[in-house]
Protein backbone atom coordinates (compact mmCIF):
# COMPACT_ATOMS: atom_id res chain seq x y z
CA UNK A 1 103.41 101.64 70.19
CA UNK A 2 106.71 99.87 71.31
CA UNK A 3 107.60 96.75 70.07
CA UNK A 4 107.12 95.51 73.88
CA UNK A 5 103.79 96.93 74.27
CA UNK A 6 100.64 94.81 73.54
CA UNK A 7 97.05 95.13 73.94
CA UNK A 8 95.32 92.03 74.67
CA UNK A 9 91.57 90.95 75.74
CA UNK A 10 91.72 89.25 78.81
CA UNK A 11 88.90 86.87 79.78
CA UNK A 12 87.27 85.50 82.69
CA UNK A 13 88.42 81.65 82.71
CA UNK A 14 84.67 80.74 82.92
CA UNK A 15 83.52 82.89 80.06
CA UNK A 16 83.27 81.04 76.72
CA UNK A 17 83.47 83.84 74.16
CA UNK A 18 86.30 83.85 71.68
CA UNK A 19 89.40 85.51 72.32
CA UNK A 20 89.30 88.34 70.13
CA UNK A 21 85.48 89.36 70.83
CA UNK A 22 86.14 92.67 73.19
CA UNK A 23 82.54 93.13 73.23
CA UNK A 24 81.09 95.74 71.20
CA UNK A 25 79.41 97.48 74.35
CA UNK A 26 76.31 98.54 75.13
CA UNK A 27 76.27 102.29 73.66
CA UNK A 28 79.66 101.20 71.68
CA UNK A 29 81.97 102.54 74.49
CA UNK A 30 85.38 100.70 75.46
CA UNK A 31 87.88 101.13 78.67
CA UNK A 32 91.35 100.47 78.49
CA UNK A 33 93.20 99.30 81.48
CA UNK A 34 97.09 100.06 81.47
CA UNK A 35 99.89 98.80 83.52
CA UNK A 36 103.72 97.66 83.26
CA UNK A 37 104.64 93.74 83.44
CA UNK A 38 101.44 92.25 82.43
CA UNK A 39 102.51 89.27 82.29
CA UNK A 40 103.23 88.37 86.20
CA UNK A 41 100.63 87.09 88.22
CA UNK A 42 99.65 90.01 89.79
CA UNK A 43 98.53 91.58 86.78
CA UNK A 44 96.68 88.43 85.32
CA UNK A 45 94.31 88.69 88.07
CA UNK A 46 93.68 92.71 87.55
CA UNK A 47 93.06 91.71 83.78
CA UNK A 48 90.21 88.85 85.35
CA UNK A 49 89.09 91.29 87.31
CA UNK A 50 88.61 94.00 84.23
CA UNK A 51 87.39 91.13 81.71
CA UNK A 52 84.78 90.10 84.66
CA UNK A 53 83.51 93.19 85.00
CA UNK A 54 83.77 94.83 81.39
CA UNK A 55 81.43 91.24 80.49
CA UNK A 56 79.18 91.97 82.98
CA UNK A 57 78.26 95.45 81.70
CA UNK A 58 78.57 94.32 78.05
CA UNK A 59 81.47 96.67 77.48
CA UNK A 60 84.36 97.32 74.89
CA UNK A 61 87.76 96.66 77.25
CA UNK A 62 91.23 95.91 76.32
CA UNK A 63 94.60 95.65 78.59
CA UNK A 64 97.43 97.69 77.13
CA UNK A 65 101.27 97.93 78.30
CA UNK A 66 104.67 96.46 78.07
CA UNK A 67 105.18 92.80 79.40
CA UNK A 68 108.65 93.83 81.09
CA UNK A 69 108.95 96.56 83.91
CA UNK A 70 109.53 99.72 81.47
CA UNK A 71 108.25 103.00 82.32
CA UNK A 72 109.01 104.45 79.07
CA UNK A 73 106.90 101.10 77.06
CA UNK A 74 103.79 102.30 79.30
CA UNK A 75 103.47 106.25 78.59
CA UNK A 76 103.47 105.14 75.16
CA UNK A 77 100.54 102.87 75.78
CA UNK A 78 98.95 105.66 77.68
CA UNK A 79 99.67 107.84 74.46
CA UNK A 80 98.43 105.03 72.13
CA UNK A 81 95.41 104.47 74.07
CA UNK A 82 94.71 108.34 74.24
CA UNK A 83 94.65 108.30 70.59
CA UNK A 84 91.51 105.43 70.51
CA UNK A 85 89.29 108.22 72.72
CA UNK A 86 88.38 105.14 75.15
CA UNK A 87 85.20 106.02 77.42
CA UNK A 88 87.56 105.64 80.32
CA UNK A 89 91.34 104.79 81.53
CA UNK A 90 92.68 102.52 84.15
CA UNK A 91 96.51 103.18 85.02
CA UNK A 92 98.89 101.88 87.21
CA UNK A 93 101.56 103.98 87.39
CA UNK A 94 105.19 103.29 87.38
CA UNK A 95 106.83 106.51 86.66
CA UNK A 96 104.35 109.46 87.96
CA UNK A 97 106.50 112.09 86.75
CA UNK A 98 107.30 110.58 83.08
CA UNK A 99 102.75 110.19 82.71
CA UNK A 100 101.71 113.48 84.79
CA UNK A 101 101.67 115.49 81.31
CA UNK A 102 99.56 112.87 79.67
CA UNK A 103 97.14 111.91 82.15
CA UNK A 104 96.27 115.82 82.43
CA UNK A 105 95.96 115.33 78.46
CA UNK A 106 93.87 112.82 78.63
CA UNK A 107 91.66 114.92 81.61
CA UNK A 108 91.87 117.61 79.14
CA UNK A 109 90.62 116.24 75.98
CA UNK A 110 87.56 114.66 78.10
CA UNK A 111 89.13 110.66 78.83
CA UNK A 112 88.24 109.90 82.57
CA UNK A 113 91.54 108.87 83.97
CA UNK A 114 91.25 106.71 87.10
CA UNK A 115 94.58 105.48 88.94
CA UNK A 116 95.20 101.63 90.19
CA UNK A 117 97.33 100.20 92.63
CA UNK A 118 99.99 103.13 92.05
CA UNK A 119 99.08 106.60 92.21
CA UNK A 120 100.32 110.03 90.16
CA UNK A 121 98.90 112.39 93.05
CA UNK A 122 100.27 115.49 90.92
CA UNK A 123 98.28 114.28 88.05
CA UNK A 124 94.96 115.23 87.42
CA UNK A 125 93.57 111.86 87.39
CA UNK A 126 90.30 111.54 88.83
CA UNK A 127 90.92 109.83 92.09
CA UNK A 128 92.83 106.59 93.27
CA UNK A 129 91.64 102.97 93.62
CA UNK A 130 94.30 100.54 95.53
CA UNK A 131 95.86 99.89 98.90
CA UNK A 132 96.15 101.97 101.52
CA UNK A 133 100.39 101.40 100.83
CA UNK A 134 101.07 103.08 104.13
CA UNK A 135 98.98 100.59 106.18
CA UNK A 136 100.40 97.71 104.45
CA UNK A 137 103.80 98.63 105.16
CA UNK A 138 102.70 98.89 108.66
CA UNK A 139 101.38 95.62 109.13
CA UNK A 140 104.66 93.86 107.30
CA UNK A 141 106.31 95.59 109.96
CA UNK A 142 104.37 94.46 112.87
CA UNK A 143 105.25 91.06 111.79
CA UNK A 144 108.57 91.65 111.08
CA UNK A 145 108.87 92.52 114.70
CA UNK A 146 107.05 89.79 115.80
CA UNK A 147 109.52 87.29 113.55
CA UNK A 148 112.79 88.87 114.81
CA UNK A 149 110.70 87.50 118.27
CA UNK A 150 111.95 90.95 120.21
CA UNK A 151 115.43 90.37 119.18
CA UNK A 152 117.62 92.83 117.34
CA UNK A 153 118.48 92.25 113.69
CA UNK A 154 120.24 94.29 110.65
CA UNK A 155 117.19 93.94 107.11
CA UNK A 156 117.73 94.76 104.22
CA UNK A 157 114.53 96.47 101.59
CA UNK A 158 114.02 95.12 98.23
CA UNK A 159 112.46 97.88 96.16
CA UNK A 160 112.11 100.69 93.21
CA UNK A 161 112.53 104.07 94.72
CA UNK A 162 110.35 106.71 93.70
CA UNK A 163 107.51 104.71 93.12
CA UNK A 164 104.55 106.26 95.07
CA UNK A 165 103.03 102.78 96.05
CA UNK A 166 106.81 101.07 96.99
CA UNK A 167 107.88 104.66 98.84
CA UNK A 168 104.39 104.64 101.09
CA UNK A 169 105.20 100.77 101.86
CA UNK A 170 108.64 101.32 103.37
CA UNK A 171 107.37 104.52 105.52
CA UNK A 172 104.91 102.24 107.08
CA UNK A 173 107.86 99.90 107.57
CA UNK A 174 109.56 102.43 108.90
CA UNK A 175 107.11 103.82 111.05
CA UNK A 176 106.42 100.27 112.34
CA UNK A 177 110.14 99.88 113.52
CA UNK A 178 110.57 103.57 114.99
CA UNK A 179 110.09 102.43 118.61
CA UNK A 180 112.55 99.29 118.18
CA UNK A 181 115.93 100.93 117.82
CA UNK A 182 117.49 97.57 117.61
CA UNK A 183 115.62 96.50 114.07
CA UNK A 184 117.77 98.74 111.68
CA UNK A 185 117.60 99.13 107.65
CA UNK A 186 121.16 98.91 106.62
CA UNK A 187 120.60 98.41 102.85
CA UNK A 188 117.58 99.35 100.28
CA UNK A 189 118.31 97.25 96.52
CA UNK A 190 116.85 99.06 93.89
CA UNK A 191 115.92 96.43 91.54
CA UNK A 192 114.77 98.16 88.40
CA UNK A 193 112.08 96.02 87.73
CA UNK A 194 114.27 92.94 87.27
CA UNK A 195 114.07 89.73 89.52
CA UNK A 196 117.65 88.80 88.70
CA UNK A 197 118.93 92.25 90.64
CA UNK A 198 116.99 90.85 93.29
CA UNK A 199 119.05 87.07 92.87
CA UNK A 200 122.34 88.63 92.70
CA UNK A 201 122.51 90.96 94.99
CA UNK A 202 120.78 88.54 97.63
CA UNK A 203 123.77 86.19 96.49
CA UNK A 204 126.64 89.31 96.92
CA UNK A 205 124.65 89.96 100.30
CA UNK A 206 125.34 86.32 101.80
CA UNK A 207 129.02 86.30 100.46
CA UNK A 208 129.66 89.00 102.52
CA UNK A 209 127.38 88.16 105.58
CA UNK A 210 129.77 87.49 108.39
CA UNK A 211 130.90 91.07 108.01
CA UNK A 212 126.97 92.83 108.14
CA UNK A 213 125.41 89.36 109.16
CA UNK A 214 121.38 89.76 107.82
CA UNK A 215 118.93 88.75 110.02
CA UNK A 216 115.62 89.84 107.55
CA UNK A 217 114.63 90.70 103.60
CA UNK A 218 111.84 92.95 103.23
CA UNK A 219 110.50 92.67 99.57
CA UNK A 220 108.03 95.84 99.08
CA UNK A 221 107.18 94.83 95.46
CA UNK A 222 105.79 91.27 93.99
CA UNK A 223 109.17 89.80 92.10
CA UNK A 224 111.68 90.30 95.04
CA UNK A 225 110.26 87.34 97.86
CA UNK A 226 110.95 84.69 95.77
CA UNK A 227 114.09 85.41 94.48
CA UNK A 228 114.98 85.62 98.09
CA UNK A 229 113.92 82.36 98.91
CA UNK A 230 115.82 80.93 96.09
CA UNK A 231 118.72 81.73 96.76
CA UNK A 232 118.87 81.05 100.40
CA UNK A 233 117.66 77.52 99.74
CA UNK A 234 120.14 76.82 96.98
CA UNK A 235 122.79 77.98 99.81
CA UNK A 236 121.06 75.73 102.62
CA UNK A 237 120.30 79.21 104.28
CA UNK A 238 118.10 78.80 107.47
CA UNK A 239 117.13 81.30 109.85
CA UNK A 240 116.44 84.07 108.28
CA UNK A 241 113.08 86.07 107.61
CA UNK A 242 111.70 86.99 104.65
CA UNK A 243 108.47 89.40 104.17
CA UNK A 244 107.04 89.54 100.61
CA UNK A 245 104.60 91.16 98.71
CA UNK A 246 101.70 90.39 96.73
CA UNK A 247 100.67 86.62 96.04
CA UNK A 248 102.75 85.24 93.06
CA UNK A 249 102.56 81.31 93.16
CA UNK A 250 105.97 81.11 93.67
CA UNK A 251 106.06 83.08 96.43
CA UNK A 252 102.64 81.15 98.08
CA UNK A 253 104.77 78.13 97.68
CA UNK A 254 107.69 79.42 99.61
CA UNK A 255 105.12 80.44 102.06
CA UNK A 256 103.92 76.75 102.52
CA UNK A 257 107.49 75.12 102.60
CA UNK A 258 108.38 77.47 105.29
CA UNK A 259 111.06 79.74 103.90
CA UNK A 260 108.68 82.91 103.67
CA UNK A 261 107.36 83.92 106.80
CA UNK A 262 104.58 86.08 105.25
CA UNK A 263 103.50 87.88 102.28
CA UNK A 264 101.04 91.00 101.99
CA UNK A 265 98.16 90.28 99.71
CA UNK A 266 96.46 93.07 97.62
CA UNK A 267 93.26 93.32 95.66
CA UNK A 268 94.64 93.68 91.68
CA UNK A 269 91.13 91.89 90.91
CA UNK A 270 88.75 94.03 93.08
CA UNK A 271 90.88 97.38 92.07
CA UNK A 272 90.48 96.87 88.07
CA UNK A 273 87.21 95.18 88.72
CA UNK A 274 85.38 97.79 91.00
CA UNK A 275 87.33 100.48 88.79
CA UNK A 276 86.04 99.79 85.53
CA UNK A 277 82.50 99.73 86.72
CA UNK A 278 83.21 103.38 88.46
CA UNK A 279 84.69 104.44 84.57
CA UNK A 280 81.21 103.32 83.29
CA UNK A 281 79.41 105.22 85.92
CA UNK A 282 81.35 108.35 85.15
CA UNK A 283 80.78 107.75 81.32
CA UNK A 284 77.12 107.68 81.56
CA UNK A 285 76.44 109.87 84.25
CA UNK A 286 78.99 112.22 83.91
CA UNK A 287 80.66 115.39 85.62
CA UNK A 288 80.43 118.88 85.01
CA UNK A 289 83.70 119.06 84.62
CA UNK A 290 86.96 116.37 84.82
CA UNK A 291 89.20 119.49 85.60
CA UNK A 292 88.49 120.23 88.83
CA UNK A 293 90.60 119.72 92.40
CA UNK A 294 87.80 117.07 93.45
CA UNK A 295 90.11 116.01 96.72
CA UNK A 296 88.95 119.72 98.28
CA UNK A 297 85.83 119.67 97.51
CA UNK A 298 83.04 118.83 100.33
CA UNK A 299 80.51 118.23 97.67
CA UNK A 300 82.74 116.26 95.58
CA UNK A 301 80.75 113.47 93.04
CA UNK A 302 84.30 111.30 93.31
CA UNK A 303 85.42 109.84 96.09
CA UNK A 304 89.70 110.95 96.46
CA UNK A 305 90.86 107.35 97.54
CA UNK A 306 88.95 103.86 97.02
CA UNK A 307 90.84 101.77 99.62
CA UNK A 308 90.24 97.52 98.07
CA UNK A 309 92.11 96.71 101.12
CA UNK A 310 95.15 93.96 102.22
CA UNK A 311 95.51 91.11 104.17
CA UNK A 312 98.15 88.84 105.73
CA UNK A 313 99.01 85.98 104.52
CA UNK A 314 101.42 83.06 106.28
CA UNK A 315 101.40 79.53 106.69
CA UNK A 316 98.31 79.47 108.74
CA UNK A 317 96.06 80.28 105.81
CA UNK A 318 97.97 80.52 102.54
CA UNK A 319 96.22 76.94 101.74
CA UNK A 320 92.47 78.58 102.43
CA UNK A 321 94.20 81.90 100.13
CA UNK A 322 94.92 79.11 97.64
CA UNK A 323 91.88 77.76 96.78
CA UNK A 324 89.94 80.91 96.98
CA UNK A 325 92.24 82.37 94.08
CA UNK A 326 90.99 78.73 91.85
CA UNK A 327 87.73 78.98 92.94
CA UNK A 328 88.05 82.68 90.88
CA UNK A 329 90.47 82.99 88.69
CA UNK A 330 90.97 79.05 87.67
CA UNK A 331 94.66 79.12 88.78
């Protein structure tokens, strides 16, 4: 495994167990969830969410990946993982085209594979369990309208291109602004996985902003909004809109003082949660067969997309978000 790769057993604040006790399982089986960045925010609640649910079924689990944004780090947890013949996988993927190969591997060789807030469609992975990306992007662009307040204004998209999640955001985005000719995308930031792309470039953007003058930042991924926010306030930047994404307690705060207008919240719990449960179900029940085009069949025994569903968040309920995150996750 890489050197930045780690596997670590995540546990439910209110369960006292110690931290290395996985669980042996009830028939000895283990799932493996695996993402990239496990150590933001986002992904500490997914690994509450897996540790909640692997307890609950008395279950082997484990959370495998790189804690920086690399691709590269994750197929070689994917590959590591393979190796332990888990019961089931979880994946979020960053890179579908570097994992397709594996993930059919893993189908091949008998390891349900199950996909999580980002998708490898060409894959054979069983089916997806995350946002409906398209719908989100939709309703950040509703209120991006509705912030601009029927005015024109020149935005500029924080994202990762290529990313199936990120690319379904921005054509809901799009799609949202296709009747308002006088909202235009004039710049998409590619930011690699690295909040300080995000910081500089927002900086280069205001040194040059009486020549493009920016009236919005659009933030389709969770490390971008804040950034944003940063640096506008440590310029005394007002006026200006920022839509994020995803709940980071950074960006929650920026939300209450004001400088965030909204953010889009996903599910990371409820997807690894309701997905590891669905990995069991497969595991003891079983299919026929793993290889099989399930999305065209009628009579399929797996669904082809589990939408967990998103929600708006501003300044008119991010206190009530708040303490509904403590009351689960402790933070």
């Amino acid at each position: 495994m890489n050197h930045r790769s780690w596997v670590i057993c995540l546990l439910f604040p209110a369960v006292l167990v110690p931290l290395l006790s996985c669980g042996g399982g009830h028939s000895g089986e283990t799932y493996i969830l695996i993402s990239t960045n496990i150590k933001v925010p986002y992904w500490q609640s997914a690994g509450a969410g897996f540790s909640q649910s692997a307890q609950q079924l008395s279950v082997g689990y484990a959370f495998q990946g790189p804690d920086t944004y690399d691709p590269g780090a994750e197929r070689e947890a994917l590959q590591s993982a393979m190796q332990k013949k888990p019961a089931g996988i979880l994946i979020s993927v960053a890179d579908p085209n570097l994992v397709k190969d594996d993930i059919d591997r893993a189908i091949a060789s008998g390891i349900p594979v199950i996909t999580l807030d980002s998708d490898a469609p060409s894959s054979k992975r069983l089916f997806f369990i995350g946002t409906n990306n398209y719908e989100a992007g939709l309703i950040g662009g509703k209120r991006l309208i509705q912030e601009l307040k029927g005015k024109g204004g020149n935005v500029v998209v924080f994202t990762m291109p290529n990313q199936p999640n990120l690319d379904e955001r921005l054509r809901g985005y799009k799609d949202a602004l296709q009747y308002r000719p006088e909202i235009k995308i004039v710049g998409i930031v590619d930011i690699k996985g690295d909040p300080r792309i995000t910081f500089d470039s927002t900086t280069q953007i205001l040194a040059s902003d009486k020549k493009q003058h920016i009236d919005a930042f659009v933030c389709l991924e969770a490390l971008s909004g804040k950034e944003v926010a940063t640096v506008l306030d440590n310029n005394g930047v007002k006026g200006k809109t920022i839509i994020a994404m995803d709940t980071d307690p950074d960006t929650l705060n920026w939300i209450q003082k004001g400088a965030i207008a909204a953010t889009i919240a996903q599910k990371p719990y409820t997807m690894a949660f309701v997905g590891l449960k669905m990995l069991d179900d497969l595991h003891h029940e079983g299919l026929k067969t793993l290889d099989a085009d399930w999305s065209r069949d009628g009579f399929a025994p797996v669904p082809a997309f589990v939408d967990t569903g998103s929600a708006l968040v501003d300044k008119s309920n991010v206190e009530a978000f708040i303490a509904a995150t403590k009351s689960v996750i402790g933070k």
